[in-house]
Protein backbone atom coordinates (compact mmCIF):
# COMPACT_ATOMS: atom_id res chain seq x y z
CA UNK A 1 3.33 9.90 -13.98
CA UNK A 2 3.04 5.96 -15.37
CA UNK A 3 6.49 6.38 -16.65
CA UNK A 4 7.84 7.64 -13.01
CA UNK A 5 6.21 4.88 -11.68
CA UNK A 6 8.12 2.37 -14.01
CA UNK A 7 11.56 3.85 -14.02
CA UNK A 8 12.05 2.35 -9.83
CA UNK A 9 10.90 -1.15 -10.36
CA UNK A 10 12.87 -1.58 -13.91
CA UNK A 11 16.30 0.05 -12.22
CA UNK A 12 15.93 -2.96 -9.55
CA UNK A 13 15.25 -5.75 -12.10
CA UNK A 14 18.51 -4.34 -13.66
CA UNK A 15 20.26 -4.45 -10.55
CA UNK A 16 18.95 -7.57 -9.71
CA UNK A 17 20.36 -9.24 -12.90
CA UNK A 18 23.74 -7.36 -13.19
CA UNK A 19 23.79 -9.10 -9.30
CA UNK A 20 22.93 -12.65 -10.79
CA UNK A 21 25.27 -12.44 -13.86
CA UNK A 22 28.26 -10.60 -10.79
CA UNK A 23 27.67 -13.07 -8.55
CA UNK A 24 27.68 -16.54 -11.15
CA UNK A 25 30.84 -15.11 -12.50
CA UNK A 26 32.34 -14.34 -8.82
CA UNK A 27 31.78 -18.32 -8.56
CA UNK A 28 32.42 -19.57 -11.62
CA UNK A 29 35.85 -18.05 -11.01
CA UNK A 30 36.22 -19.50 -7.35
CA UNK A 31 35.66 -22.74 -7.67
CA UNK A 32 38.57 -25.17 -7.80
CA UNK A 33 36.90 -27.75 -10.16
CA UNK A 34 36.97 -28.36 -14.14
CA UNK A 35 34.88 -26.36 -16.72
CA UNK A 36 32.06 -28.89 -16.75
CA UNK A 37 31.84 -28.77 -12.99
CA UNK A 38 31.49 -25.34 -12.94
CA UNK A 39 29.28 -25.39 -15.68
CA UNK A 40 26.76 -27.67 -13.90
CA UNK A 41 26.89 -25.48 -10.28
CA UNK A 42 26.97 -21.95 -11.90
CA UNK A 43 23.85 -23.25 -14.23
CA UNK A 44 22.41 -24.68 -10.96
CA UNK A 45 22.40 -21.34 -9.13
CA UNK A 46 20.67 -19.48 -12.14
CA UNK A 47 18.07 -22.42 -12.39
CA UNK A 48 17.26 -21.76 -8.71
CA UNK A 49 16.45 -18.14 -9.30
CA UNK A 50 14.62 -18.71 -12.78
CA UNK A 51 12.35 -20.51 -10.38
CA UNK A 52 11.05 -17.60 -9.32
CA UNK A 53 9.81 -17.00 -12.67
CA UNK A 54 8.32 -20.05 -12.82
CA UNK A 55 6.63 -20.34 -9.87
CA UNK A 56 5.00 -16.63 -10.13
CA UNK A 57 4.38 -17.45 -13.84
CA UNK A 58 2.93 -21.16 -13.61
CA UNK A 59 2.80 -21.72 -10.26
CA UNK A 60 -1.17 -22.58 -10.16
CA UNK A 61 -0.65 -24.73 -13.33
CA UNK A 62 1.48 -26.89 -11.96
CA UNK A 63 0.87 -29.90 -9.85
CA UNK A 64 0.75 -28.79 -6.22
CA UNK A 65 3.71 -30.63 -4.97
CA UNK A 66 6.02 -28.96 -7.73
CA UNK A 67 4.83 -25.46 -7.22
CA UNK A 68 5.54 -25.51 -3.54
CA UNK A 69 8.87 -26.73 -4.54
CA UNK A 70 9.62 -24.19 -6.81
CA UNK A 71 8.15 -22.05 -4.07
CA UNK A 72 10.46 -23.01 -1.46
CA UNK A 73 13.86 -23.45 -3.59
CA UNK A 74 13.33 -19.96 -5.04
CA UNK A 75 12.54 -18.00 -2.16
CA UNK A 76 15.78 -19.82 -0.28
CA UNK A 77 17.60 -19.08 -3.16
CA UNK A 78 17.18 -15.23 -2.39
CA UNK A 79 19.00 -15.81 0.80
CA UNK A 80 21.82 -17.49 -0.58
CA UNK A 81 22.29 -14.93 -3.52
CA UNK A 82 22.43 -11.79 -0.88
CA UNK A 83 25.01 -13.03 1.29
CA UNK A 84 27.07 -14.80 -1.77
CA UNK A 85 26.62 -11.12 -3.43
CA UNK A 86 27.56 -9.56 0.14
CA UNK A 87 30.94 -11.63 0.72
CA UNK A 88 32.04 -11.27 -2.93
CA UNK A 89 31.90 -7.85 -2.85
CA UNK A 90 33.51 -7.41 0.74
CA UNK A 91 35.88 -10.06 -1.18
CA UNK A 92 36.72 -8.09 -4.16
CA UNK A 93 37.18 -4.69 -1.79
CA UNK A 94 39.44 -6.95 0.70
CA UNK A 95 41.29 -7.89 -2.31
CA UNK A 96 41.81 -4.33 -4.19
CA UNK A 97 42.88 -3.07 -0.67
CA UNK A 98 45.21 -5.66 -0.39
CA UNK A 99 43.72 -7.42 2.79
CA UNK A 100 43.74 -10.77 0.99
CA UNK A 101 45.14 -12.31 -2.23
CA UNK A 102 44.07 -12.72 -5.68
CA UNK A 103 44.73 -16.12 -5.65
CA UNK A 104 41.84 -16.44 -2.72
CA UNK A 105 38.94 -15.63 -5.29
CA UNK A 106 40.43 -17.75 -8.70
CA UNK A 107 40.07 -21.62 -8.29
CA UNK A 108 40.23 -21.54 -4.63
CA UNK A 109 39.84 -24.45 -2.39
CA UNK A 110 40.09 -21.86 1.12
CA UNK A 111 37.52 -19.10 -0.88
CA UNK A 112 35.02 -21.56 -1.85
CA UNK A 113 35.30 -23.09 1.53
CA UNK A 114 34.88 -19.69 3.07
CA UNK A 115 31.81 -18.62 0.94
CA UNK A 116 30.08 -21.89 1.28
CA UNK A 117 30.82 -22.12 5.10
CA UNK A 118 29.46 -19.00 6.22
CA UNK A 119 26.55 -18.99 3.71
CA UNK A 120 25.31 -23.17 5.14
CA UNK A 121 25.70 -21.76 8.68
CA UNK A 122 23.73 -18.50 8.55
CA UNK A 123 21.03 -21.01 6.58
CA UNK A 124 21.26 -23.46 9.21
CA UNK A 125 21.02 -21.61 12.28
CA UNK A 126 18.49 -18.71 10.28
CA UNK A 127 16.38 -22.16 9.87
CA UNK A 128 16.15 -23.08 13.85
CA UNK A 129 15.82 -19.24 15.07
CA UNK A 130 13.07 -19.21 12.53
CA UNK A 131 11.30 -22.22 13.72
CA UNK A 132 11.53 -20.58 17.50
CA UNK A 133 8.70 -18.58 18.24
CA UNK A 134 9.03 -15.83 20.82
CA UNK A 135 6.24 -14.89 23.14
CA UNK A 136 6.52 -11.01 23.55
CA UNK A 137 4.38 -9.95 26.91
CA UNK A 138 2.93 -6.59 27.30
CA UNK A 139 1.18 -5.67 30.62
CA UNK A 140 -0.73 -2.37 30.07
CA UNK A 141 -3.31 -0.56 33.12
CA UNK A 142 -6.03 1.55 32.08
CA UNK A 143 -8.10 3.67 34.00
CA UNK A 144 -10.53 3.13 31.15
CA UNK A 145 -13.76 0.70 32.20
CA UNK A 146 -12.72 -2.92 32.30
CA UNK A 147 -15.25 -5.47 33.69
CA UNK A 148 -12.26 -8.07 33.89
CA UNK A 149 -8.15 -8.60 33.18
CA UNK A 150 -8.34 -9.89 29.36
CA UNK A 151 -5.51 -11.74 27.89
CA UNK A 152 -5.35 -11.00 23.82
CA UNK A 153 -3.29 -12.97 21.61
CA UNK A 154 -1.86 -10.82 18.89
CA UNK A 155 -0.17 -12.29 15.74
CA UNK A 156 0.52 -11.55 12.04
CA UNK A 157 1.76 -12.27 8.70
CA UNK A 158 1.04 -15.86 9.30
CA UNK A 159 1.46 -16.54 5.30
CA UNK A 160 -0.13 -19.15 5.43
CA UNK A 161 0.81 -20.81 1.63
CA UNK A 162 2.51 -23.30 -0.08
CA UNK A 163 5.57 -23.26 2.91
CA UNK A 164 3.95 -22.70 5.63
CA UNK A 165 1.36 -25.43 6.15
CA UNK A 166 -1.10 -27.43 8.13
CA UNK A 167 1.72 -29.02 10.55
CA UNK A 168 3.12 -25.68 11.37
CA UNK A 169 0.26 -23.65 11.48
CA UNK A 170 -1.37 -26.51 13.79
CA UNK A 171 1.33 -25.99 16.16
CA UNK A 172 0.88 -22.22 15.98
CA UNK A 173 -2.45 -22.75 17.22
CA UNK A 174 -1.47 -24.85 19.64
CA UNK A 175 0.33 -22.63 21.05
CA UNK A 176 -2.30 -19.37 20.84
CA UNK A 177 -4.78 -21.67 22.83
CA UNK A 178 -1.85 -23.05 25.45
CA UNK A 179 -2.22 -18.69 26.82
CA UNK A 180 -5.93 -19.82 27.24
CA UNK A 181 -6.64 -16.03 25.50
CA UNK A 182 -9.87 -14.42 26.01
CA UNK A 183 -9.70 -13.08 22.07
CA UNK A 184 -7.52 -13.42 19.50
CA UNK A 185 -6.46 -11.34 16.95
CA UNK A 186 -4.69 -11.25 13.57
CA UNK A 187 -3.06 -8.08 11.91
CA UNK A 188 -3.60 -8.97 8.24
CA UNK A 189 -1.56 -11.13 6.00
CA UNK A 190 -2.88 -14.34 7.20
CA UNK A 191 -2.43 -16.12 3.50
CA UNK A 192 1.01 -15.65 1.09
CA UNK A 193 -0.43 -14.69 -2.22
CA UNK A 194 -2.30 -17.63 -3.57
CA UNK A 195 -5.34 -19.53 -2.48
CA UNK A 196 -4.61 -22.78 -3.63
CA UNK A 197 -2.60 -23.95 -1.11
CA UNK A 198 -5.00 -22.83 1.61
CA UNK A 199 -8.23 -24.38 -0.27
CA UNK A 200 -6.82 -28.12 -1.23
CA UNK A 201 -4.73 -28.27 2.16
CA UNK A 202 -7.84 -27.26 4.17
CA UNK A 203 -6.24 -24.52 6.34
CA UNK A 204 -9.20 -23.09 7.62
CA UNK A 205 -10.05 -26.21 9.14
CA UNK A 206 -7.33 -25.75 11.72
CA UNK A 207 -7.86 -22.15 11.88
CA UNK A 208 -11.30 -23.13 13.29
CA UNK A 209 -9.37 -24.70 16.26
CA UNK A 210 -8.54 -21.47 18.14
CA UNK A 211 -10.39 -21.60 21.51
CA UNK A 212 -11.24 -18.06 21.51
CA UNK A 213 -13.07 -15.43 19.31
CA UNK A 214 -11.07 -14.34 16.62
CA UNK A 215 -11.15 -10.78 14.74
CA UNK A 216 -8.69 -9.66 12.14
CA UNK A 217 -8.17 -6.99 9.70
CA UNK A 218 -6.76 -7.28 6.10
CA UNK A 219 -3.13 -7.46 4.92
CA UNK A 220 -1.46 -6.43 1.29
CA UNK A 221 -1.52 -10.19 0.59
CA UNK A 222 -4.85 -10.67 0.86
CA UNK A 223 -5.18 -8.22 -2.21
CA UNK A 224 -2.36 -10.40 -4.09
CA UNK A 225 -4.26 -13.78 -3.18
CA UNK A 226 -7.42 -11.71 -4.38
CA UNK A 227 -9.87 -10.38 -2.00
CA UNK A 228 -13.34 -12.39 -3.07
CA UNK A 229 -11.08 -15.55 -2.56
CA UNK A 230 -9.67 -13.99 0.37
CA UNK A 231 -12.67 -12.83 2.48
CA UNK A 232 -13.98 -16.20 1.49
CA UNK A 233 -10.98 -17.57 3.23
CA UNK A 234 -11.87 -15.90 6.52
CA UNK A 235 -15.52 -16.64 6.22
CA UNK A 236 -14.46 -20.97 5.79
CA UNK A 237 -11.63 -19.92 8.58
CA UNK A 238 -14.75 -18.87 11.19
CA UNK A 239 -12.53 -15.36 11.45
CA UNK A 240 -14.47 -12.15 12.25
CA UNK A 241 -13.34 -10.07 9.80
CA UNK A 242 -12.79 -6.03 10.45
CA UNK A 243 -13.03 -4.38 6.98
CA UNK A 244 -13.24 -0.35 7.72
CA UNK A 245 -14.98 -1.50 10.95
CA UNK A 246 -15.00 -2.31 14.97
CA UNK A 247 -16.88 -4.28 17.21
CA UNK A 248 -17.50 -4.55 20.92
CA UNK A 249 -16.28 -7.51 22.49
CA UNK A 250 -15.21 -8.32 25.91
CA UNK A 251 -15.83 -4.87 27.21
CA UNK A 252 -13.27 -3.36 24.90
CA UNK A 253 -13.81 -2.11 21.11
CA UNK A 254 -11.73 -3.76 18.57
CA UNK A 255 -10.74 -1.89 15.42
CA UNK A 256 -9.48 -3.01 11.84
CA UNK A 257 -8.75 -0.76 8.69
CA UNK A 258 -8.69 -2.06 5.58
CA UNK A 259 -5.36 -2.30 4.10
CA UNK A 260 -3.89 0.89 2.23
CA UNK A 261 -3.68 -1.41 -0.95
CA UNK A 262 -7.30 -0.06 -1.18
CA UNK A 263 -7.17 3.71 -1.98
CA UNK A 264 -10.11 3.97 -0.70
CA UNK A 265 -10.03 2.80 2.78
CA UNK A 266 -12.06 4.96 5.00
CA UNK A 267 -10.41 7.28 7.45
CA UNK A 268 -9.75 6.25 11.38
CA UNK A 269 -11.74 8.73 12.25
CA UNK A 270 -14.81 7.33 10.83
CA UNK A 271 -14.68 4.17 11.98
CA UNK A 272 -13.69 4.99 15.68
CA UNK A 273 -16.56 4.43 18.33
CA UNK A 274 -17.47 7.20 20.57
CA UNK A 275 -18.11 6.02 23.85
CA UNK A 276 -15.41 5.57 26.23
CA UNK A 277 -14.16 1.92 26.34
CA UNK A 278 -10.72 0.92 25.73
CA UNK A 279 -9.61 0.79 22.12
CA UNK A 280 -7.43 -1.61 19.83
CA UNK A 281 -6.77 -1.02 16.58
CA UNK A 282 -5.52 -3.58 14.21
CA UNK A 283 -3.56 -1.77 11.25
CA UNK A 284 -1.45 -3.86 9.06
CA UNK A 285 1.05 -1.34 7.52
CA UNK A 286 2.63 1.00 10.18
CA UNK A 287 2.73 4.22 8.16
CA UNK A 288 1.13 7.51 9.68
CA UNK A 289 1.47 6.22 13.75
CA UNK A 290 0.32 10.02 14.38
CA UNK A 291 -3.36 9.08 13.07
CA UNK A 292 -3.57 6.47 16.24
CA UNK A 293 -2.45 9.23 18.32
CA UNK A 294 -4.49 12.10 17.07
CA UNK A 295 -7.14 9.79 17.23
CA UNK A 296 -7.01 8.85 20.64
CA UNK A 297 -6.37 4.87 20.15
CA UNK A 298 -5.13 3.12 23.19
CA UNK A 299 -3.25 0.59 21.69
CA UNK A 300 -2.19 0.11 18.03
CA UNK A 301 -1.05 -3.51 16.73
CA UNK A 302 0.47 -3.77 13.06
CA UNK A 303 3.00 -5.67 11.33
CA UNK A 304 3.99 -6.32 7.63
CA UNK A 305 7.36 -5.02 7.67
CA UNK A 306 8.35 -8.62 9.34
CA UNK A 307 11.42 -6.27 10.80
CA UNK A 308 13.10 -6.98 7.50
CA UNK A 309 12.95 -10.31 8.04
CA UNK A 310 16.92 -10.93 7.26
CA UNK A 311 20.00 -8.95 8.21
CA UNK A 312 20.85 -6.10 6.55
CA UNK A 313 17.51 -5.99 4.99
CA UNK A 314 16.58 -4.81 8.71
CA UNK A 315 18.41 -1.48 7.86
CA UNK A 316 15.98 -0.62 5.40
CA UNK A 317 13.09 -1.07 7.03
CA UNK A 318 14.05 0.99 10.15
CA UNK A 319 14.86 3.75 6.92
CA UNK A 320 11.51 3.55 5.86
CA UNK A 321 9.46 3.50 8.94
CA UNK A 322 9.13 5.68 11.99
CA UNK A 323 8.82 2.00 14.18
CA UNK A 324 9.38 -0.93 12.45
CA UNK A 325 9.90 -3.64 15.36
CA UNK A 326 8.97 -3.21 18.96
CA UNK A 327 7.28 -1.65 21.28
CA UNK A 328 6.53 2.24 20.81
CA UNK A 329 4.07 5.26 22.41
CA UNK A 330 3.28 8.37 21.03
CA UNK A 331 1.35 10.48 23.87
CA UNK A 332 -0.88 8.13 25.53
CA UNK A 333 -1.54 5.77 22.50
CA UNK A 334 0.54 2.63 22.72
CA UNK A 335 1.83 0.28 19.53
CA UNK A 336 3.58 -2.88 18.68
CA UNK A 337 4.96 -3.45 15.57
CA UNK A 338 5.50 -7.26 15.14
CA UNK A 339 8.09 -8.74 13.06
CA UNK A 340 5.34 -11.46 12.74
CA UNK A 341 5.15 -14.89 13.23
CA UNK A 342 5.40 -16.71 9.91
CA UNK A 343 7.31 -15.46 6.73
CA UNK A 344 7.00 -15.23 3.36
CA UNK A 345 9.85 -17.16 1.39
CA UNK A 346 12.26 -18.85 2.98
CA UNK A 347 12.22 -19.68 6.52
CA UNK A 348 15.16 -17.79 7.89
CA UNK A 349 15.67 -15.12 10.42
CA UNK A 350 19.11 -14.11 10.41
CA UNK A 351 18.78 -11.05 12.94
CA UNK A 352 15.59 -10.96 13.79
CA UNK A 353 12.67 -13.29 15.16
CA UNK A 354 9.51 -14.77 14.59
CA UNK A 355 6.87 -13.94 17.58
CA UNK A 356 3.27 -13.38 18.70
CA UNK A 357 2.28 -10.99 21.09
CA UNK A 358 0.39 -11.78 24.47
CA UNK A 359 -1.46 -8.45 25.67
CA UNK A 360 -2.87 -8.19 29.42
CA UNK A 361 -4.96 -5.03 29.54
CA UNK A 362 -6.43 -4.75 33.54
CA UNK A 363 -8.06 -1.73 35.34
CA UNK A 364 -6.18 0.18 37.99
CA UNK A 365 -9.00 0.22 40.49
């Protein structure tokens, strides 16, 4: 069973490197400058991704400034090796089929051109559309009791880490308390794997700025920042968290599960109220939408698969889950799956979008 469990993560480390050592040879060969050049750019491209190692290996050791550097080149690095690794295979099939010449991939002023053209601009304009935050509206009636309209701000994966920091996040919140919400509430992920960042930069400090109550459940990365440092986080934060639990706030009952990192997470079913108010459950990894359903759950908010985050990566997440973007309903339960509105790595959305949600839940009568 421990050697099954091996065999899929050490195939994609294989692939991963066989991709690295394709792709630095696909550019070794295309670019139209002398051996020392090509030295120096081909050893600069496999520095950037034995960053990675670094950062996940020393990052904390480091002095701050360098680990969010290695932070950020890495993680953009990623981008730049899938599409590189995408147009030199669509290269080397255009070329075997005859569509273009040989002489287009080997010391090639057009080909490097090319590659380097349409790589900057998907960086560049991934870069802005990240940076624009969409404001997804969702007006649902209930014939549930409801002493007043509410308006609920819904958001997650903020990462909050070594990238995404107190200037952004300030104008994230900003922008939750411009909707004047009556609650707000987080769907997990709200720190990127490590708690330094969030500790010596002070981000709870500007978490404490939202004008509203705020109640969240836990995301995977909470578990890989480690949960005692975590829940600490959300206590400094002034964040209600919802571990297994719910609460009754503003005439409706709020919800949060645990993330399925723990095993052990209770069911829905126990930790559903029984009285008759409307419900919102906060769920950070969309698998089994039937339990929302079966369970009677108005409304269901998750996120985590950040809708793939880049294009084609997108693909696989629709693969892997039965909603991974959007709005949804099963029966009478309702869900939104948010592509989220920070990211982990680098900050590019090249077919999809950053956003928050704004939910207005009134009574018919």
């Amino acid at each position: 069973m421990k050697m099954s469990r091996l065999i899929l993560p050490s195939l994609l480390i294989l692939f991963v490197i066989a991709a690295v050592v394709y792709t630095t040879w696909r550019l070794w060969v295309i670019l139209p400058v002398s051996r020392l050049w090509k030295s120096l750019i081909a050893g600069l491209y496999v520095l950037c991704f034995l960053l990675l190692f670094v950062h996940y290996g020393l990052g904390n050791k480091l002095p701050i400034w360098l680990s969010a550097a290695t932070y950020e080149i890495s993680t953009s690095w990623l981008i730049v090796f899938l599409y590189a690794l995408l147009l030199f295979l669509a290269f080397d099939v255009a070329r075997m089929v005859h569509m273009i010449p040989a002489s287009f991939l080997k010391d090639s002023v057009a080909g490097t051109c090319t590659v380097v053209g349409v790589i900057l601009l998907l960086l560049v304009c991934g870069n802005l559309h990240y940076h624009h935050k969409y404001r997804e509206f969702i007006d649902i009636q209930t014939e549930k009791p409801l002493g007043k309209p509410l308006t609920i701000v819904l958001a997650s994966d903020i990462h909050a880490g070594y990238h995404n920091r107190n200037e952004e996040l300030s104008r994230w919140v900003d922008m939750i308390n411009s909707e004047k919400p009556d609650l707000v509430l987080f769907a997990g992920d709200l720190l990127d794997g490590a708690i330094r960042p969030a500790r010596d930069w002070q981000y709870a400090d500007v978490f404490r700025r939202i004008d509203a109550p705020v109640y969240a459940c836990l995301g995977n990365h909470e578990y890989i920042t480690g949960i005692d440092a975590s829940l600490s986080f959300y206590t400094d934060a002034g964040i209600h968290l919802l571990r297994d639990g719910n609460v009754e706030i503003c005439g409706i009952h709020v919800i949060g599960r645990d993330d399925r990192s723990n095993a052990r997470r209770a069911a829905l079913e126990d930790i559903i109220p029984s009285d008759s108010l409307f419900t919102v459950l906060l769920d950070h990894q969309p698998y089994h939408l039937e339990e929302a359903e079966r369970c009677g759950i108005d409304f269901q908010f998750s996120g985590h698969t950040h809708h793939g985050q880049i294009w084609p990566v997108n693909w696989v997440t629709k693969a892997i889950y039965e909603k991974d973007f959007g709005q949804y309903q099963r029966g009478k339960t309702h869900y939104y799956i948010s592509s989220g509105l920070g990211i982990w790595g680098g900050k590019f959305r090249i077919g999809t979008r950053s956003e928050y949600l704004v939910l207005r839940i009134s009574s018919h009568s």
